[in-house]
Structure formats: structure tokens, C-alpha cells
Protein backbone atom coordinates (compact mmCIF):
# COMPACT_ATOMS: atom_id res chain seq x y z
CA UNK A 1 -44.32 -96.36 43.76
CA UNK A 2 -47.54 -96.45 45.43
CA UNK A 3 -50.23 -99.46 43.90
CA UNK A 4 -53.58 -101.08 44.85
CA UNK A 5 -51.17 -103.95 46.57
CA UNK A 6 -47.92 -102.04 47.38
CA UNK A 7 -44.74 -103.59 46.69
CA UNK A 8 -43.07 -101.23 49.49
CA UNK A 9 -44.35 -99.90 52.98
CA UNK A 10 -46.33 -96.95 52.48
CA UNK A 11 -46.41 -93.37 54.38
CA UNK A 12 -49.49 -91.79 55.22
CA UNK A 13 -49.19 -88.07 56.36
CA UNK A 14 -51.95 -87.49 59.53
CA UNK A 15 -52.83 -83.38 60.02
CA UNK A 16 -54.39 -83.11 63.18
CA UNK A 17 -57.44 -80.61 64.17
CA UNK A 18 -56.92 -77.71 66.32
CA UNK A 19 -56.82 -78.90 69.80
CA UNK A 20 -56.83 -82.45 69.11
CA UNK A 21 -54.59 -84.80 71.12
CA UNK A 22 -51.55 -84.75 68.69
CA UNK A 23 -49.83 -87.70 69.85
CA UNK A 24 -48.92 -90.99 68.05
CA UNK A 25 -51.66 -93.44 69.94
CA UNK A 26 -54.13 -90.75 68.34
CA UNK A 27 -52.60 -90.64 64.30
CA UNK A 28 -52.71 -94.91 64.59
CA UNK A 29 -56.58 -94.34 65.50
CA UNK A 30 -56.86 -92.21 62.25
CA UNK A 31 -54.91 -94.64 59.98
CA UNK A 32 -56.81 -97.48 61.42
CA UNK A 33 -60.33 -96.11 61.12
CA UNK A 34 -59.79 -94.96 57.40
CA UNK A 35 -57.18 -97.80 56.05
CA UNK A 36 -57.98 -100.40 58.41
CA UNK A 37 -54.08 -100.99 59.04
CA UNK A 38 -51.56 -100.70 61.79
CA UNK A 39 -48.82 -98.49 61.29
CA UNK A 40 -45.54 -97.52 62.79
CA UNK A 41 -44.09 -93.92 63.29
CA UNK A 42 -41.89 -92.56 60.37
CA UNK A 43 -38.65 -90.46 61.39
CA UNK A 44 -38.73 -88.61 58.24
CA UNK A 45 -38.67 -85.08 58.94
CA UNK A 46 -35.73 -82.80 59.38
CA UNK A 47 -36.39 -80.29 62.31
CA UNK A 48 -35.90 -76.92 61.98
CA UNK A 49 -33.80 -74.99 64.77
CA UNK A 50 -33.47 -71.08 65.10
CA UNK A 51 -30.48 -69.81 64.55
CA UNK A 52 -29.69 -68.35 68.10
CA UNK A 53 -31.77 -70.71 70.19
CA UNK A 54 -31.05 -73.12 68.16
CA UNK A 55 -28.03 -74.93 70.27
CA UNK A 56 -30.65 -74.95 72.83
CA UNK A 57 -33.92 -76.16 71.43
CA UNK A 58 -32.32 -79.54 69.66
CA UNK A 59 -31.91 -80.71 72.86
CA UNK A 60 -35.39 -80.95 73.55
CA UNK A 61 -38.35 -82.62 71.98
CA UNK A 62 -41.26 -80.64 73.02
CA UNK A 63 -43.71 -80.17 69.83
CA UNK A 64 -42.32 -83.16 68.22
CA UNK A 65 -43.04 -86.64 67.83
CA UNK A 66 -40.51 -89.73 67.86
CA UNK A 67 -37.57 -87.19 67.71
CA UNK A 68 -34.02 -88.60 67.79
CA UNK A 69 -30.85 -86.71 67.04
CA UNK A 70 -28.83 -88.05 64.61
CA UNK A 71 -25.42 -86.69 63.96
CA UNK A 72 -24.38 -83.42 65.16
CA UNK A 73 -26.79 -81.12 65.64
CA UNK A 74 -29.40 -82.86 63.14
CA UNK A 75 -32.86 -83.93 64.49
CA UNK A 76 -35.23 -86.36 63.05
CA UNK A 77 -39.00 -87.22 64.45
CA UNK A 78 -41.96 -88.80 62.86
CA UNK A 79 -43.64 -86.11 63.55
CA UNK A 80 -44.70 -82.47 65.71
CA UNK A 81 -45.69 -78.63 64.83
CA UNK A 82 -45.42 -77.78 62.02
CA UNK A 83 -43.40 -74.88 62.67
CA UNK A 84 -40.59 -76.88 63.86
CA UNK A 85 -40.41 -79.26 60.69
CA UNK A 86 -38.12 -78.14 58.27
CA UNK A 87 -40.06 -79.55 55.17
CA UNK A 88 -38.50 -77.14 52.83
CA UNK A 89 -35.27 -78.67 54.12
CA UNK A 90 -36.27 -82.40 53.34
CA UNK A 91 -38.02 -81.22 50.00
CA UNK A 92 -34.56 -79.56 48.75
CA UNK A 93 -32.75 -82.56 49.88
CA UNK A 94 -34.73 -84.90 48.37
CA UNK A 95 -34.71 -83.17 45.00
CA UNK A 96 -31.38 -82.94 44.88
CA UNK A 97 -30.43 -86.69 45.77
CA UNK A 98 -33.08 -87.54 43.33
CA UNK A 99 -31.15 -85.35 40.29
CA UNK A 100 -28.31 -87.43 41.28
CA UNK A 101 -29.85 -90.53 40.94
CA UNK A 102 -31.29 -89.58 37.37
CA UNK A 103 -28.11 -88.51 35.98
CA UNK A 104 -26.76 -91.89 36.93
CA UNK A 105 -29.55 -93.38 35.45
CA UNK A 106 -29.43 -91.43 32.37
CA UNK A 107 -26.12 -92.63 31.78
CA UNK A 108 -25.86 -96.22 32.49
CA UNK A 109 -29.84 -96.57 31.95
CA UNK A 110 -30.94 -94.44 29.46
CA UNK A 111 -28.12 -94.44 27.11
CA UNK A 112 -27.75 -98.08 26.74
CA UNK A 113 -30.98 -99.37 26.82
CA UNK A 114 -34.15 -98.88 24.59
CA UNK A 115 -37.24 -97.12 26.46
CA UNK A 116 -39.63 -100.13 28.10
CA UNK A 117 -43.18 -100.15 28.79
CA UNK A 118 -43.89 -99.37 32.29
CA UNK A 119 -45.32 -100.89 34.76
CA UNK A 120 -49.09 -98.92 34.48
CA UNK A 121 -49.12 -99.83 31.08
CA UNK A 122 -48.97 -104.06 32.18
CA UNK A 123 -51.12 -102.55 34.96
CA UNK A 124 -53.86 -101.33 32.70
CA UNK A 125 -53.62 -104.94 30.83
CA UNK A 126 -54.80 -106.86 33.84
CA UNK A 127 -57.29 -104.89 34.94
CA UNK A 128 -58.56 -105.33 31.59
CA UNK A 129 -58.79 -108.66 31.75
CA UNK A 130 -57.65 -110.30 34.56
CA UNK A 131 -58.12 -114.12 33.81
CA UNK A 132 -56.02 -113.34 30.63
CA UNK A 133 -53.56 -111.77 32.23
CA UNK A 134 -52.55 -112.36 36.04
CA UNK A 135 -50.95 -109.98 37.83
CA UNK A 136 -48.05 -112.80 38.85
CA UNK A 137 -47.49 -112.31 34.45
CA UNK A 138 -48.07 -108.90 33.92
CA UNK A 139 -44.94 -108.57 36.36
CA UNK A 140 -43.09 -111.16 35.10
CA UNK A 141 -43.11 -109.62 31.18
CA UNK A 142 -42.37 -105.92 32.70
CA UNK A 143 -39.75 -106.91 34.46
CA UNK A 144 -37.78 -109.08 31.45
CA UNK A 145 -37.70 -106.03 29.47
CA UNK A 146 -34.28 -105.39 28.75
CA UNK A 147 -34.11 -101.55 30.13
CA UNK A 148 -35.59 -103.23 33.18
CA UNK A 149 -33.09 -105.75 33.23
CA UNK A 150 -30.51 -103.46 33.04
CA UNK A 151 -32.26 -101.17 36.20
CA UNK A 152 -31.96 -104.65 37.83
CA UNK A 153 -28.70 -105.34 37.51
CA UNK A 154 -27.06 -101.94 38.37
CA UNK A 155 -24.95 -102.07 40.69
CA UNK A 156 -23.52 -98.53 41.14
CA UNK A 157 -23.84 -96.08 43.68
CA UNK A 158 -27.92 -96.09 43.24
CA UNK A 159 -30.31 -97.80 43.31
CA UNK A 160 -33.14 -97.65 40.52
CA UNK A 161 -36.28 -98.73 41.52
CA UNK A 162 -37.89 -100.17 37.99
CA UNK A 163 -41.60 -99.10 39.39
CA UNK A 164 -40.72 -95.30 38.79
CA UNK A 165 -39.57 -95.97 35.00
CA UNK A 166 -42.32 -93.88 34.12
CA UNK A 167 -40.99 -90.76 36.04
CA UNK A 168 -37.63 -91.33 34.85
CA UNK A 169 -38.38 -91.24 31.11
CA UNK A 170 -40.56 -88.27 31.47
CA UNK A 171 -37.68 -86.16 32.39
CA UNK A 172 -35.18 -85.40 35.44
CA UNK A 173 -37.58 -82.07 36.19
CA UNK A 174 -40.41 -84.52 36.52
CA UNK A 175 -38.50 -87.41 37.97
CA UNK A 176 -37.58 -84.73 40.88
CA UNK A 177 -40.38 -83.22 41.20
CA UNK A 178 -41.82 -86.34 42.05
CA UNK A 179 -39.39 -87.14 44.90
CA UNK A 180 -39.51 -83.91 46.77
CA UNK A 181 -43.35 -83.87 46.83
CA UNK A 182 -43.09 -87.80 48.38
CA UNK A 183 -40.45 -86.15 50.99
CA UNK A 184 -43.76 -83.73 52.20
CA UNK A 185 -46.36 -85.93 51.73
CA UNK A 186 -45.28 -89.72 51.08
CA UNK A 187 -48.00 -91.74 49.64
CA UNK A 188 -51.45 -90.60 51.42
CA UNK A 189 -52.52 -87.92 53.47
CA UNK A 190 -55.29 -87.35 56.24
CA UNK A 191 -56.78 -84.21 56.35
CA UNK A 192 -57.63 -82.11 59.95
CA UNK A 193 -60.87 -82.87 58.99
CA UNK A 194 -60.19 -86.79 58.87
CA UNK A 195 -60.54 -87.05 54.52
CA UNK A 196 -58.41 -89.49 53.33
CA UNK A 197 -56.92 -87.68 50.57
CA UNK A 198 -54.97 -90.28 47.34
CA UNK A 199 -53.95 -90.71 44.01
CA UNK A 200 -57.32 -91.65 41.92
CA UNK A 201 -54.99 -94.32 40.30
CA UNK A 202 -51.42 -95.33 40.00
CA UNK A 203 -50.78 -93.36 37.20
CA UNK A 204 -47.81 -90.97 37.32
CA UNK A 205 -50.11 -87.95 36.61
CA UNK A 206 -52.15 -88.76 38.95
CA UNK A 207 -50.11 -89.19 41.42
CA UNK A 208 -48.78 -85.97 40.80
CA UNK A 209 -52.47 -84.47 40.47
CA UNK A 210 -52.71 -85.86 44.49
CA UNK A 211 -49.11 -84.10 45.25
CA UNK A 212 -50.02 -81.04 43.94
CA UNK A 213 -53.53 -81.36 46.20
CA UNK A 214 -52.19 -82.35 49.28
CA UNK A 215 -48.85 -79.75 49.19
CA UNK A 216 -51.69 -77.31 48.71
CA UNK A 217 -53.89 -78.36 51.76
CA UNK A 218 -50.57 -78.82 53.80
CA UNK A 219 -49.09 -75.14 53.04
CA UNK A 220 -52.83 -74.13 53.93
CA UNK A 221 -52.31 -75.00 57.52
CA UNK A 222 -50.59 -72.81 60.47
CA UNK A 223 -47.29 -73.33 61.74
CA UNK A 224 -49.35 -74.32 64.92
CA UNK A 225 -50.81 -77.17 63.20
CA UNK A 226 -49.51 -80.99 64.06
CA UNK A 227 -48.23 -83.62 61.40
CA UNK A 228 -47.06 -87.13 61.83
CA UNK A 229 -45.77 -89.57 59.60
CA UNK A 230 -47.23 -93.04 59.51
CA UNK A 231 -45.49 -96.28 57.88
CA UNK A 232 -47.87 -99.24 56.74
CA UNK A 233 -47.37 -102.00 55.31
């Protein structure tokens, strides 16, 4: 989950002005003026294809950024119109792999293990008071929690990521929810307008306050708009 000092690369989601060169050299300059990081293009959106020009149009790339197909008829890019990204497609997708990987958890997680404290709540103690608790410790006693532990030591079909324990006790409705607004918008999002639009902290409501924002702002643009996907580390 995103933090103040990410554990995992990041993805920041670039809009693009009307008119404005849409191209990856030009979504870096964004990231880099507003973050002050290099980035690297994300191939995380499905592309959409008509359904009777479709066996046509996958063969080409125009409108699209870092596009690669991938098995069959399925295209990936980092990025492109609107229009031609599918991200109802990656939202469903994502919400349903994350259902999966809740009712997994539920049952080897949930149902053996007491609920833990999560890691906001060690969060919150540090920034409290910092030379009484390092951050170095305040990871160290989430993580030998035994429900941790146990997230830890799975070693099924999923993997649980012990940072997002606060979306999975709050419910597999919330837990997907969360995941299919990340598919859209991944951790940060620049506006058309070039605001740098983020969770206000690394609580799970607000990060879901910021989803909700951003979805909105991104279903407020044409088809015509541009998008691309930027990693970061």
C-alpha cells in the first residue's frame, strides 16, 4: 500500500491537456516536475477493440502508448486515448482476482488467526514520537504479530501482502473495492491541469477518499483525452 517511504514501486496516472504532446518523454516531464522522480512506463491497461474492426485495430498501436500484445488477441500499453483503454475491463478483473484472494485469506487467515493491529496504527505511533519509536521498530512489532506471521508464511496460491491488513479486515466489499479503484488509478494521479492529486495520509479511508476523487475527475474526461501510466520507485 502506498506510504510516505513506499515499500513497493508506485504508479502515478498522468491525464494530459487537450492538444498537449501525449507521448511518454512528455508524462516523465510531469512526474519529474511534481515528484521529483524518474519513472518508467506501466503496461497496465487492457485495450479495448470493437467488435468488427476489432481483428484489425489490435494490430496497430496508433493512440496508444508502450502497447504490446500479449496472448491472442489481448493488448497491453502503458498508456493512449482514453477511448481505446478498456478500464472497465481491468477494473472488473481486478475485483474479481481480488475476491479470490480474500476468500483465501479468509480461510487460512482469518479463521485461524486473531485480528492484528495494522500497520497505520504502528504508523501513527512513530509519528508520534519518533525517537521513542523508530520506524526500523514500529515494523519490526507489526510484523511479529501472529496474524501477520501467518500472512507471511502462506504459501498457497496467493499472495497476502500484510500492508493491506486493514482492507482485508474491513470486509471483502471493501477489500475489492480497493483493488479495482488501484487498477484505474494506482497510487497518484496528475490532473490535465498538472495538480498532483493523493491520499492526505496512508490511512485506508483516505486512500479511498483519493479513489473516489480521482475515478471522478477521470470519468470527467472525453474519450479523446490521453492517460499514461507511470512506475516510480
Amino acid at each position: 500500500m502506498p506510504k510516505p517511504t513506499p515499500l513497493t514501486d508506485q504508479v502515478v496516472t498522468v491525464c494530459f491537456a487537450p492538444g498537449e504532446d501525449a507521448d511518454w518523454f512528455s508524462a516523465c516531464e510531469k512526474v519529474d516536475d511534481l515528484l521529483n522522480v524518474n519513472g518508467t512506463p506501466a503496461r497496465r491497461y487492457h485495450v479495448r477493440h470493437r467488435r468488427f474492426i476489432g481483428w484489425l485495430t489490435r494490430f496497430f498501436g496508433y493512440y496508444l502508448l508502450d502497447a504490446v500484445r500479449t496472448f491472442g488477441a489481448h493488448t497491453m500499453a502503458a498508456g493512449g486515448r482514453k477511448g481505446r483503454l478498456d478500464l472497465n475491463g481491468g477494473a472488473v478483473k481486478a475485483a474479481n482476482d481480488a475476491r479470490l484472494r480474500w476468500h483465501a485469506w479468509n480461510q487460512h487467515i482469518n479463521n485461524t488467526t486473531r485480528p492484528a493491529r495494522t500497520w497505520e496504527d504502528f504508523q501513527a505511533l512513530h509519528h508520534a514520537d519518533p525517537a521513542k519509536l523508530s520506524l526500523a521498530e514500529a515494523r519490526r512489532r507489526f510484523e511479529q504479530q501472529p496474524r501477520i506471521l501467518a500472512m507471511l508464511a502462506y504459501a498457497g496460491a496467493h499472495t497476502f501482502d500484510p500492508y493491506e491488513l486493514a482492507a482485508y479486515q474491513a470486509g471483502e466489499a471493501t477489500y475489492a473495492g480497493l483493488h479495482w479503484r488501484i487498477a484505474i488509478v494506482g497510487d497518484l494521479l496528475i490532473t490535465a491541469e498538472g495538480k498532483l492529486l493523493k491520499p492526505a495520509s496512508d490511512s485506508l479511508a483516505d486512500r479511498l477518499r483519493f479513489f473516489n476523487k480521482a475515478i471522478k475527475y477521470l470519468r470527467s474526461l472525453k474519450s479523446s483525452a490521453h492517460l499514461c501510466a507511470v512506475t516510480i520507485a
